[in-house]
N, C-alpha and C. Protein backbone atom coordinates (compact mmCIF):
# COMPACT_ATOMS: atom_id res chain seq x y z
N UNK A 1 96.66 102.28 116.04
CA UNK A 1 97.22 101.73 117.28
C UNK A 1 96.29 101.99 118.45
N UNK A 2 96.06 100.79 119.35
CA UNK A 2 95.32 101.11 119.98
C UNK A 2 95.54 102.33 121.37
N UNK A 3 96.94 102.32 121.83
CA UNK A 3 97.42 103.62 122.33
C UNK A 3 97.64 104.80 122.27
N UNK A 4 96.73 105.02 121.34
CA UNK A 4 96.88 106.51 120.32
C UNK A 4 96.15 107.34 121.46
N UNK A 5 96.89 108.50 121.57
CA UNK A 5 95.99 109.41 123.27
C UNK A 5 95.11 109.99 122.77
N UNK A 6 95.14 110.48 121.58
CA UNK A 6 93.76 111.15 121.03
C UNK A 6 92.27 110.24 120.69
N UNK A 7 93.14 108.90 120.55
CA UNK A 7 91.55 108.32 120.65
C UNK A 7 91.68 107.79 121.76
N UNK A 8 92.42 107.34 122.90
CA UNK A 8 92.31 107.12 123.89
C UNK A 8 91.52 108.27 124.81
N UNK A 9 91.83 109.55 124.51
CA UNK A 9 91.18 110.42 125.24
C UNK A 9 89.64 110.31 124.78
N UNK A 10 89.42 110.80 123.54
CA UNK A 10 87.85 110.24 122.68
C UNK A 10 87.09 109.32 123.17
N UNK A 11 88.10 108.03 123.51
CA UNK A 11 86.89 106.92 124.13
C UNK A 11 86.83 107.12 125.57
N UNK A 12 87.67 107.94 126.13
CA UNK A 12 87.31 107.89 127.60
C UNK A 12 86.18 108.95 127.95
N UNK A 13 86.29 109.88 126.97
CA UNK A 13 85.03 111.07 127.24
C UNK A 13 83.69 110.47 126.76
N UNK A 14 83.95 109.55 125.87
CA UNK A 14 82.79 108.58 125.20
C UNK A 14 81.96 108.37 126.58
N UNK A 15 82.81 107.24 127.07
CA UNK A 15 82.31 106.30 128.36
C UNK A 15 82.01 107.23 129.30
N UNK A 16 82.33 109.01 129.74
CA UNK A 16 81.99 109.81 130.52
C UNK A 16 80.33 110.13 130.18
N UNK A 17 80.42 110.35 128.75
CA UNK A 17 79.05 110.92 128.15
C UNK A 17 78.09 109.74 128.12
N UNK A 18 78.16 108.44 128.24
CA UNK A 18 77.31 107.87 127.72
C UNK A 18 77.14 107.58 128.98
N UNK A 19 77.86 107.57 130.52
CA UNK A 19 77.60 106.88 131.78
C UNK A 19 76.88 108.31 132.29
N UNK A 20 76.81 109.68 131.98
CA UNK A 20 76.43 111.13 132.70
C UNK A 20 75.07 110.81 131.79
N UNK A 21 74.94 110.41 130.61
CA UNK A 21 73.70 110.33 129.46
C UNK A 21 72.61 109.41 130.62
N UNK A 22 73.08 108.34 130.62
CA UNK A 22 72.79 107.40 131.21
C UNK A 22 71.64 107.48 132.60
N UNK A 23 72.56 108.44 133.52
CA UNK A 23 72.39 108.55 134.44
C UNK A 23 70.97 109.63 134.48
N UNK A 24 71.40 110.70 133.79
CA UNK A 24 70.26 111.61 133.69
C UNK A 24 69.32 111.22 133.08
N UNK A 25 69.09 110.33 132.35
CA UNK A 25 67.73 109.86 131.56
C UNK A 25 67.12 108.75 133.15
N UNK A 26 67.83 108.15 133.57
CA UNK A 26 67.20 107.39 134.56
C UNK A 26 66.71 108.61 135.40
N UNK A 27 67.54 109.63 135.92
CA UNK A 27 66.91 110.55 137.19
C UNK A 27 65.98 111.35 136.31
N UNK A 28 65.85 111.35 135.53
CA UNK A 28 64.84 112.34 134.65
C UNK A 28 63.33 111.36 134.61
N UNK A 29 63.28 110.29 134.45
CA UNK A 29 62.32 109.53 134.35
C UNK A 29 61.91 108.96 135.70
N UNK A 30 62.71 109.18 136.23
CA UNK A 30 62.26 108.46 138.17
C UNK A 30 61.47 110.28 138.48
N UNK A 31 62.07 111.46 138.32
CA UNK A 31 61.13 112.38 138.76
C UNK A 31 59.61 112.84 138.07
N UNK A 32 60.35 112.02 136.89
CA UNK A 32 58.36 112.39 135.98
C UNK A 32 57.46 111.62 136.76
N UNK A 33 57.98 110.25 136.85
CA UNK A 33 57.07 109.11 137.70
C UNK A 33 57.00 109.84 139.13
N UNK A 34 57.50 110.26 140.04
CA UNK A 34 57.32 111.35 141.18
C UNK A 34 56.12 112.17 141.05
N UNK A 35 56.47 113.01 140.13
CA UNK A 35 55.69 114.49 139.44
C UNK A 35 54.21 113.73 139.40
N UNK A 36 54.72 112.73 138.40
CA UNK A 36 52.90 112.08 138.05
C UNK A 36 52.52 111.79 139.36
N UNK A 37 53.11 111.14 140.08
CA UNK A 37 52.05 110.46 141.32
C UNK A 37 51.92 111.57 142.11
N UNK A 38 52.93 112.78 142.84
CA UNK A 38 52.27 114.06 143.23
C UNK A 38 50.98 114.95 142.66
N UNK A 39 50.69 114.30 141.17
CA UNK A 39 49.86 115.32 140.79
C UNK A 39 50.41 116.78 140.18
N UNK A 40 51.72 116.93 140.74
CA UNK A 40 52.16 118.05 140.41
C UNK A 40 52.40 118.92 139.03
N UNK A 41 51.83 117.56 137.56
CA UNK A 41 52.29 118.05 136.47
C UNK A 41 50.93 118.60 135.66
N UNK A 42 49.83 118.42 136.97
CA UNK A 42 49.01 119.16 136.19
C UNK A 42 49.21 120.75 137.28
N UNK A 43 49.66 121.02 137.88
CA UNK A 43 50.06 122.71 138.36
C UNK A 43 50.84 122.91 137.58
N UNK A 44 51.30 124.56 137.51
CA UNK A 44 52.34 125.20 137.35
C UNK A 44 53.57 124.39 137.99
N UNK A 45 53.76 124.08 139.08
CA UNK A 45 55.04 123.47 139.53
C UNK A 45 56.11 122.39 138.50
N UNK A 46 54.78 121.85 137.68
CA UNK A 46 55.33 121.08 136.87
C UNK A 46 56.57 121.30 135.69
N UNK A 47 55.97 123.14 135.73
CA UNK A 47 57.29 123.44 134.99
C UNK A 47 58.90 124.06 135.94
N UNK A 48 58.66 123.88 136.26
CA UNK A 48 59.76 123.70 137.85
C UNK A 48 61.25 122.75 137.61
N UNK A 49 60.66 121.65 136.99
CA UNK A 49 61.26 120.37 136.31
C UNK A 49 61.88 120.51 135.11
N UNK A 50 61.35 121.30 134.15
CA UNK A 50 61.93 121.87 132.83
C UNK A 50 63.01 122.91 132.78
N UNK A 51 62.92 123.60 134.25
CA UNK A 51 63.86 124.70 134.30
C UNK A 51 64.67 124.29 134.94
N UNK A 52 64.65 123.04 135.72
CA UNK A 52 65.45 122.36 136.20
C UNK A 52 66.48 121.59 135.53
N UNK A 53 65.83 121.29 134.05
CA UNK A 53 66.50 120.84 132.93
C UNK A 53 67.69 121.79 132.30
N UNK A 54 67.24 122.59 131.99
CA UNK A 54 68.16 123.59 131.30
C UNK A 54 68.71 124.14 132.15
N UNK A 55 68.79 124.65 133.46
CA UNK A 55 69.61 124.86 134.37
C UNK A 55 71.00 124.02 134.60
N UNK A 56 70.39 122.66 134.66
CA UNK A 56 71.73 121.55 134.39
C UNK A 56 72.22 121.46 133.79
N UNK A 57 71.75 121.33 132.41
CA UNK A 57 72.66 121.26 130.96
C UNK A 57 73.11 122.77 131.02
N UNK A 58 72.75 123.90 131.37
CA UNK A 58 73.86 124.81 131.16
C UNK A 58 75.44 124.49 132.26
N UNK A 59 74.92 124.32 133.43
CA UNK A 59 75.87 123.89 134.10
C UNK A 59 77.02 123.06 133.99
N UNK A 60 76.47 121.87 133.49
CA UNK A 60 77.52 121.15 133.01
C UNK A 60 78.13 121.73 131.37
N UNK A 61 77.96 122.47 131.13
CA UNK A 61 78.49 122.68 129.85
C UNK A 61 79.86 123.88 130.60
N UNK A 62 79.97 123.59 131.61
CA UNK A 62 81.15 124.37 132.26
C UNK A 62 82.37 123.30 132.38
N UNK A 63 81.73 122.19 132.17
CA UNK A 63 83.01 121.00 132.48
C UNK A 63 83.79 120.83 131.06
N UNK A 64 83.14 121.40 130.03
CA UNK A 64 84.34 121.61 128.75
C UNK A 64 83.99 122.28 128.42
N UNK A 65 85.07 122.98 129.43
CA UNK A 65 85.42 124.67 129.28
C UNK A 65 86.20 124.38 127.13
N UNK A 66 86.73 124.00 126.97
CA UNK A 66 87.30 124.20 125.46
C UNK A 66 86.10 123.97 124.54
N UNK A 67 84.92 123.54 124.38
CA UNK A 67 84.02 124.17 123.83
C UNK A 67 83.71 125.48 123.67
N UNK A 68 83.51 125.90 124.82
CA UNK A 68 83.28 127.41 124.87
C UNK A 68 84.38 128.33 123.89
N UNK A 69 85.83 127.82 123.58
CA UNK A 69 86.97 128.42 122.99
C UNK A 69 86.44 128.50 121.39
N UNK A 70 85.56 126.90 121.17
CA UNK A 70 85.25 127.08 119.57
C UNK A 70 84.02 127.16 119.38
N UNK A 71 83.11 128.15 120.09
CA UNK A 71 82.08 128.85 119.62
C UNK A 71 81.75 129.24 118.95
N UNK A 72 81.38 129.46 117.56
CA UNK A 72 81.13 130.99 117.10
C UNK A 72 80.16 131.81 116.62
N UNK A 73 79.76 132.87 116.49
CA UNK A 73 78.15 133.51 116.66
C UNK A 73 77.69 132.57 115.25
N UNK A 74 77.96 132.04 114.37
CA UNK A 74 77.17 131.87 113.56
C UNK A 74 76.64 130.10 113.91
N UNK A 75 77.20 129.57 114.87
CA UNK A 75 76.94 128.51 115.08
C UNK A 75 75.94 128.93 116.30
N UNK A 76 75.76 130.03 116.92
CA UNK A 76 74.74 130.35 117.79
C UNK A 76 73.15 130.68 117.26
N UNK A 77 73.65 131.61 116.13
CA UNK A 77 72.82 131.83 115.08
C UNK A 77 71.97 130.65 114.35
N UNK A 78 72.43 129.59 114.32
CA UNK A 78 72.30 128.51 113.78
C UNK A 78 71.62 127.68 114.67
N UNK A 79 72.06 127.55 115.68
CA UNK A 79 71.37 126.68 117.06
C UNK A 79 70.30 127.23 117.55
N UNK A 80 69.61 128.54 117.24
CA UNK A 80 68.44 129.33 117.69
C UNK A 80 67.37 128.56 117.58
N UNK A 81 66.62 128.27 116.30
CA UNK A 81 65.82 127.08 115.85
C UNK A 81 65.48 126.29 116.21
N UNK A 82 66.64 125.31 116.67
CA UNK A 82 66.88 123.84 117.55
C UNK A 82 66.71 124.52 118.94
N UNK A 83 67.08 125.38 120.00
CA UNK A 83 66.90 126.03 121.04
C UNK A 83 65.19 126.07 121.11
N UNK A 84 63.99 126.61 120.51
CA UNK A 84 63.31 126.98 120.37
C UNK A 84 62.34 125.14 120.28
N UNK A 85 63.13 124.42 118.79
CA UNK A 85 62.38 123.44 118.96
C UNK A 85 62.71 122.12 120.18
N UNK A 86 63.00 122.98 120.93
CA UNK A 86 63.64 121.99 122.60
C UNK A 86 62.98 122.41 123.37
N UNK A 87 62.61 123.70 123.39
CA UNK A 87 61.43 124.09 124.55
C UNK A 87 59.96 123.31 124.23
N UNK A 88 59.89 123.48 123.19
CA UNK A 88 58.87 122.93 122.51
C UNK A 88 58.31 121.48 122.55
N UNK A 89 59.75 120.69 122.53
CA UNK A 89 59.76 119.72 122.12
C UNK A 89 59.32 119.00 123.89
N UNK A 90 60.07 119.73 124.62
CA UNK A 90 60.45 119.15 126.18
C UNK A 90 58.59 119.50 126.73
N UNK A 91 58.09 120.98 126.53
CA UNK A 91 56.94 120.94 126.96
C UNK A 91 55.73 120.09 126.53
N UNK A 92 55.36 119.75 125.37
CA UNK A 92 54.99 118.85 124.61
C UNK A 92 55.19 117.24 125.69
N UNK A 93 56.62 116.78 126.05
CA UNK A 93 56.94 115.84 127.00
C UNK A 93 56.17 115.76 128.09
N UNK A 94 56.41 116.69 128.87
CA UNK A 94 55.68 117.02 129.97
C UNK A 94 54.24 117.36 130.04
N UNK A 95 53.56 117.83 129.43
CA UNK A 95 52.21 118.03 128.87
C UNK A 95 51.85 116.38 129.04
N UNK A 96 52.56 115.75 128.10
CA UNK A 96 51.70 114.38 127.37
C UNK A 96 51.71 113.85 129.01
N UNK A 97 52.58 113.69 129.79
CA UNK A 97 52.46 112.92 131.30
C UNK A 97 50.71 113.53 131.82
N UNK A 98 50.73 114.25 131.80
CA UNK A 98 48.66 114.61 132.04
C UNK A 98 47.91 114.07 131.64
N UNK A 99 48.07 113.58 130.02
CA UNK A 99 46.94 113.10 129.98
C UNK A 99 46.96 111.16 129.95
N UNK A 100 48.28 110.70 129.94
CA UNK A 100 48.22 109.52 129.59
C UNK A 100 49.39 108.61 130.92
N UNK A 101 50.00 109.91 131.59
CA UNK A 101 50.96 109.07 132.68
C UNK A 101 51.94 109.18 132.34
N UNK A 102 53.25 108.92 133.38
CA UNK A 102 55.02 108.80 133.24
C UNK A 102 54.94 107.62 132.23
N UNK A 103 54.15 106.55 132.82
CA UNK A 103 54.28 105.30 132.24
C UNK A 103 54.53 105.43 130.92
N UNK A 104 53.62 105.82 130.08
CA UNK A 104 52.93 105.38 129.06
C UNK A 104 53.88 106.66 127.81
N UNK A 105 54.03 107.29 129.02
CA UNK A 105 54.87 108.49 128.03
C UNK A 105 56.13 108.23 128.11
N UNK A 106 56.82 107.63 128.55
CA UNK A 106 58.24 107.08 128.93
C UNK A 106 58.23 106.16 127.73
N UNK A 107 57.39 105.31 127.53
CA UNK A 107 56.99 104.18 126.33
C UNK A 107 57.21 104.86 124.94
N UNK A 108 56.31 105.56 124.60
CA UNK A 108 56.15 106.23 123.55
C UNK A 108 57.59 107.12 123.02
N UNK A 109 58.26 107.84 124.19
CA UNK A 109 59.42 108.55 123.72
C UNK A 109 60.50 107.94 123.50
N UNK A 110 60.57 106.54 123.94
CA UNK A 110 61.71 105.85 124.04
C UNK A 110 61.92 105.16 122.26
N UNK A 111 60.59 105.96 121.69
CA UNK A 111 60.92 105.85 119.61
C UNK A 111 61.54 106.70 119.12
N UNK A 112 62.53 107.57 120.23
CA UNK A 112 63.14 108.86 119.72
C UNK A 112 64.38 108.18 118.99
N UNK A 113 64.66 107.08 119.27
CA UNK A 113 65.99 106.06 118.23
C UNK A 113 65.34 106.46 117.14
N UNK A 114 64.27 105.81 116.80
CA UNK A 114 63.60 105.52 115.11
C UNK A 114 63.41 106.72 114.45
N UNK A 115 62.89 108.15 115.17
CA UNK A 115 63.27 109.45 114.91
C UNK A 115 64.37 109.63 114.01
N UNK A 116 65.25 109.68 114.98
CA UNK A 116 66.82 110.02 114.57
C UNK A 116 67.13 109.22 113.50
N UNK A 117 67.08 107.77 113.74
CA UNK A 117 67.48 107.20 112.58
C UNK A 117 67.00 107.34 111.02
N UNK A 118 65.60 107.82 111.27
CA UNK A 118 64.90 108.19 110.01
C UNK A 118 65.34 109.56 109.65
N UNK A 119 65.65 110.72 110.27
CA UNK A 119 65.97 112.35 110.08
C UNK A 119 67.64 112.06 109.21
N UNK A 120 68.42 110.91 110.07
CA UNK A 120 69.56 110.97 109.68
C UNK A 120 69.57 110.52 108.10
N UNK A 121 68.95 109.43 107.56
CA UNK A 121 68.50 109.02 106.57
C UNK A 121 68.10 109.79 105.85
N UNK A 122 66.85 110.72 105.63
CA UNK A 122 65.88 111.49 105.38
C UNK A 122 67.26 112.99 104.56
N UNK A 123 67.74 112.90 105.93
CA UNK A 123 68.30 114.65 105.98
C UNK A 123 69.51 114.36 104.81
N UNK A 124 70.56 113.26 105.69
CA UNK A 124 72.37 113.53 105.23
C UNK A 124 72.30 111.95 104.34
N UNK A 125 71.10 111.52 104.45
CA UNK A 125 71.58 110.03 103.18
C UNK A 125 72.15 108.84 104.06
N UNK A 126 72.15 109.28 105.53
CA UNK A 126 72.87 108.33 106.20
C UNK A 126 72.32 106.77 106.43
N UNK A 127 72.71 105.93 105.86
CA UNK A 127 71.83 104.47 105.73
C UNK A 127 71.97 103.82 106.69
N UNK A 128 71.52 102.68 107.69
CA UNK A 128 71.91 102.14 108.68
C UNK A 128 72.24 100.84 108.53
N UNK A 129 72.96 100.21 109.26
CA UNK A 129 73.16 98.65 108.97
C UNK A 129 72.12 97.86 109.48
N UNK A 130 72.58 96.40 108.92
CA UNK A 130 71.72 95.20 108.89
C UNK A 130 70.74 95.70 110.78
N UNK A 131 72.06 95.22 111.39
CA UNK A 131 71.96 95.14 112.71
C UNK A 131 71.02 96.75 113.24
N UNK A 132 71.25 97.15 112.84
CA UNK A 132 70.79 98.67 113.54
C UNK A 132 68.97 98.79 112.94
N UNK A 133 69.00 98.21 111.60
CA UNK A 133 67.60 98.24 111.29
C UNK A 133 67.13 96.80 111.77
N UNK A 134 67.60 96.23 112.61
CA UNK A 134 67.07 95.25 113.63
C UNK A 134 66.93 95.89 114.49
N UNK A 135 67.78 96.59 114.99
CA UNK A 135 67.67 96.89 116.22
C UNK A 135 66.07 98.21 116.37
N UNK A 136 66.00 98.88 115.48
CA UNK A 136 64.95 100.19 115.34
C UNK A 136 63.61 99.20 115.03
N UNK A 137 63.61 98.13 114.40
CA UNK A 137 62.18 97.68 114.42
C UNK A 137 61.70 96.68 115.53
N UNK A 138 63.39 96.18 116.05
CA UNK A 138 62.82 95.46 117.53
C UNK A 138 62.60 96.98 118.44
N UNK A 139 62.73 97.98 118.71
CA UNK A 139 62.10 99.01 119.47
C UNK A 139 60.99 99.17 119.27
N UNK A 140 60.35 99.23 117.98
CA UNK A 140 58.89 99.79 117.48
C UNK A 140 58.14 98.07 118.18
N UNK A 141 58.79 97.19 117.79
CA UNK A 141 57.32 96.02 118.48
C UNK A 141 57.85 95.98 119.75
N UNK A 142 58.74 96.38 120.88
CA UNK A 142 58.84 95.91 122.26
C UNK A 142 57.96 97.26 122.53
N UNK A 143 58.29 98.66 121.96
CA UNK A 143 57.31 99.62 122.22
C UNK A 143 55.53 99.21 121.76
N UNK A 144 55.16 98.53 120.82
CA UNK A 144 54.14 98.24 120.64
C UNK A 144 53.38 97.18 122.01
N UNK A 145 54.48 95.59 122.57
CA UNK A 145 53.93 95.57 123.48
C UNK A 145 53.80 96.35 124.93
N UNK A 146 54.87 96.93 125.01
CA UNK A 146 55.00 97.78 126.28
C UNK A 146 53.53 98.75 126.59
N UNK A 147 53.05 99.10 125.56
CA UNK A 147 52.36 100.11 125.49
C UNK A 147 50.63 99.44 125.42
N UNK A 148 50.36 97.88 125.58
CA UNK A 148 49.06 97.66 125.50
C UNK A 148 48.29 97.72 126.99
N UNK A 149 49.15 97.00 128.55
CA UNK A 149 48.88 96.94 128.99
C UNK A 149 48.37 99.02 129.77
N UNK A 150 49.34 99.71 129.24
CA UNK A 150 49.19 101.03 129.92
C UNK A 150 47.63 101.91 128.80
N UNK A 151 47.76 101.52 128.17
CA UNK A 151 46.61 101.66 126.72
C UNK A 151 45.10 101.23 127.88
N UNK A 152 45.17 99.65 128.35
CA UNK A 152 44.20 99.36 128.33
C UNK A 152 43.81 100.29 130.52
N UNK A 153 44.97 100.39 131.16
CA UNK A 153 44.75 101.28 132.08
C UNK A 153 44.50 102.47 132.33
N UNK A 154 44.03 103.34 131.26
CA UNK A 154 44.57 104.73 130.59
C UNK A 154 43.13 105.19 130.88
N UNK A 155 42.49 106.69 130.81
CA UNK A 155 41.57 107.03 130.92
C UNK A 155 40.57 107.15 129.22
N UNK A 156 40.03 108.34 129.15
CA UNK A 156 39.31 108.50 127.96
C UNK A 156 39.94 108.38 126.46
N UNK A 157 39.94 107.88 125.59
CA UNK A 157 39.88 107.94 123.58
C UNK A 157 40.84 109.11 123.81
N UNK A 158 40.21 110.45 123.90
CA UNK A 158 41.14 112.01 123.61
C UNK A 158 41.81 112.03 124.29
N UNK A 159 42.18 111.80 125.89
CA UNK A 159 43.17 111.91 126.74
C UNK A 159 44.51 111.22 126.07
N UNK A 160 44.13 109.88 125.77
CA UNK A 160 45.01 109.20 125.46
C UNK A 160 45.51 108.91 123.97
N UNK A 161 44.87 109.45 122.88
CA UNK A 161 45.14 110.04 121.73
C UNK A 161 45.78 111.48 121.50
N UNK A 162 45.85 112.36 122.78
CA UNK A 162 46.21 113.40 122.75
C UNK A 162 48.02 113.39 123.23
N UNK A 163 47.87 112.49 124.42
CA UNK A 163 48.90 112.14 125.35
C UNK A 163 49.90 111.26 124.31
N UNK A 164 49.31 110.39 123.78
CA UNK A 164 50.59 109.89 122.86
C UNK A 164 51.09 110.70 121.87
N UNK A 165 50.24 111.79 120.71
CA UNK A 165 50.36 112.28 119.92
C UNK A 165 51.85 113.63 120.27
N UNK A 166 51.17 113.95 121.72
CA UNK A 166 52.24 114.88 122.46
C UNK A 166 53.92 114.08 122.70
N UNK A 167 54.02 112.97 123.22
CA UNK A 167 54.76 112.03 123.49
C UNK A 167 55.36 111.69 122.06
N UNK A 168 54.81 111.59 121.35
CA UNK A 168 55.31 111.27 119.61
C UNK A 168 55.71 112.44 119.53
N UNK A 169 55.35 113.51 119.27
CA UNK A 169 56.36 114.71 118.88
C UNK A 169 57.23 115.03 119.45
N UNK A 170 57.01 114.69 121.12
CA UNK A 170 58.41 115.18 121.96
C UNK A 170 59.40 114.41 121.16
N UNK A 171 59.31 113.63 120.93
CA UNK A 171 60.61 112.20 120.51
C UNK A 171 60.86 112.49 119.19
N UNK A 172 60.01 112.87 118.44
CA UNK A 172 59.94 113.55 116.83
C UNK A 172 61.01 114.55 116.72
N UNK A 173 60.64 115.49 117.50
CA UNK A 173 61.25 117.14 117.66
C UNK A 173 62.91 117.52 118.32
N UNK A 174 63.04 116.52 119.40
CA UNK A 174 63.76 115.78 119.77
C UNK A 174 64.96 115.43 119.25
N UNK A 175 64.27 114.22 118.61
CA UNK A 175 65.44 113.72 117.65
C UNK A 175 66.07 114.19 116.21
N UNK A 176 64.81 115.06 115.74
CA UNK A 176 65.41 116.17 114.84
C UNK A 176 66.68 116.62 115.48
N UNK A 177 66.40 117.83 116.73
CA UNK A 177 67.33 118.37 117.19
C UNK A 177 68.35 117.73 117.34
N UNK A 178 68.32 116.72 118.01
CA UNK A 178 69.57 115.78 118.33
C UNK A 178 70.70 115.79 116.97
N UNK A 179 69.81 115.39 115.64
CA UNK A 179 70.80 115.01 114.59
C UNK A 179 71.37 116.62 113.92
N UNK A 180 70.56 117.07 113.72
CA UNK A 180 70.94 118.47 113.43
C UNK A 180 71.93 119.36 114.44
N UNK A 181 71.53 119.26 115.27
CA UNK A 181 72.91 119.60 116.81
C UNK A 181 74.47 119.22 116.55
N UNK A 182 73.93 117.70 116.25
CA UNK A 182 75.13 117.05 116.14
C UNK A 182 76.10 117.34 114.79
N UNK A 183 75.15 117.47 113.62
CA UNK A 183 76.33 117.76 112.59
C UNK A 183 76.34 119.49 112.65
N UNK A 184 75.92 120.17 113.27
CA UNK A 184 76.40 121.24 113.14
C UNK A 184 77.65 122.39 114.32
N UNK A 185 77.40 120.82 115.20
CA UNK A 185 78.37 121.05 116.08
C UNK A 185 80.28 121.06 115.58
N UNK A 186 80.02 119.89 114.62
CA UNK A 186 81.23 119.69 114.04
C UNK A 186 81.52 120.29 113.41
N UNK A 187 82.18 121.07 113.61
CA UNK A 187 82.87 122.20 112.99
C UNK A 187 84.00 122.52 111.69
N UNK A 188 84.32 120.44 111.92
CA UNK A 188 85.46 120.70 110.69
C UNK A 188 84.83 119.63 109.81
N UNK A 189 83.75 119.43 110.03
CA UNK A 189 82.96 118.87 108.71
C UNK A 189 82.13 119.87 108.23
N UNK A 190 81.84 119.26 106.83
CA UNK A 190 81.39 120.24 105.88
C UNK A 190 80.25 119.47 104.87
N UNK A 191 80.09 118.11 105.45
CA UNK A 191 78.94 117.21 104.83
C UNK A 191 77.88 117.50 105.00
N UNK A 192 77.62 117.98 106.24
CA UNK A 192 75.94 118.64 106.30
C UNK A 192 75.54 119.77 106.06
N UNK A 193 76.49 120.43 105.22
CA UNK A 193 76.00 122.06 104.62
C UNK A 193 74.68 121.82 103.43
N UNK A 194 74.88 120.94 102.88
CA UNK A 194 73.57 120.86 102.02
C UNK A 194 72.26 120.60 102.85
N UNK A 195 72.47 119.77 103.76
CA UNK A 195 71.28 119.31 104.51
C UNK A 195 70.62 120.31 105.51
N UNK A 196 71.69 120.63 106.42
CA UNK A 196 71.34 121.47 107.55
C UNK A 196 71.09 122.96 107.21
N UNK A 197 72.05 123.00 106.07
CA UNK A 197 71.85 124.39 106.25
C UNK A 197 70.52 124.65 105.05
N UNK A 198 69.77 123.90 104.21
CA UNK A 198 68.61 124.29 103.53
C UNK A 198 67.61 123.98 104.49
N UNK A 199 67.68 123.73 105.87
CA UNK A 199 66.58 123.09 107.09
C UNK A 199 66.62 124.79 107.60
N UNK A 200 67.78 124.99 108.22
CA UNK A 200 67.82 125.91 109.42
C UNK A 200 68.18 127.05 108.89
């Protein structure tokens, strides 16, 4: 029924998360393009922005407060890994803007779909539909043209072999985390114990 409050509540936190998702990927990518044109991401300041990251996401993780109720150390224990490959993953991000630009690195990460979709595959068997493996190979050629004109504005071979390679793993590392986060968040599934837990 479509009045059911529990999925009525579900889709309304949906449309919260995907319009707050939304929002922060746009202000996150308007300050890299900032950062780059200040220059600022080749200083120290640049990491200013990263701590600015995790500062927020801890913050808002105060707005569901009932998360915090179903915590438990072994799911902390468990999230260490993924914690670790996020610093990693995020500096790697920021790095690649040095040598190749917001532009060009905004391009490249935006294959963190095809990531995920391949880890999810790869990891839990998860297959995708018709439409969805349309949709992951129209990303790889709109990313293929997106990425000629900034290619051919770009500085040296290594700068810009380095800068994408960084930009590919942010989105790599990334989207690992993302899928692994996600089934181990769920707490009353028990499908990704083979997967996740021979990873982590």
């Amino acid at each position: 029924p479509g009045n059911h409050p529990k999925r009525n509540a579900m889709r309304t936190k949906f449309i919260i998360a995907m319009f707050l998702f939304t929002i922060t990927g746009l202000s996150n990518s308007l300050s890299a393009n900032e950062l780059d044109l200040l220059g600022s991401c080749k200083s120290p300041l640049g990491g200013l922005q990263v701590l600015g990251l995790y500062i927020g996401q801890f913050m808002a993780s105060f707005a569901f407060p009932g998360a915090w109720t179903t915590l438990t150390f072994r799911q902390v224990y468990k999230m260490a890994p993924l914690v670790a490959l996020d610093v990693i993953s995020n500096t790697a991000y920021w790095t690649s803007i040095i040598s190749i630009g917001s532009g060009l690195t905004t391009v490249v990460y935006s294959t963190i779909v095809v990531f995920s979709a391949i880890f999810q595959f790869c990891i839990f068997g998860k297959r995708l539909t018709i439409s969805q493996l349309i949709s992951v190979f129209g990303i790889i050629a709109f990313v293929s043209l997106a990425s000629v004109d900034e290619v051919r504005n770009n500085s040296g071979p290594f700068d810009l072999i380095l800068g994408i390679a960084l930009a590919a793993a942010s989105a790599a590392g990334l989207g690992f985390e993302f899928v692994i986060s996600n089934r181990l968040l769920q707490g009353n599934n028990t499908d990704w114990s083979s997967g996740a837990d021979g990873i982590l």
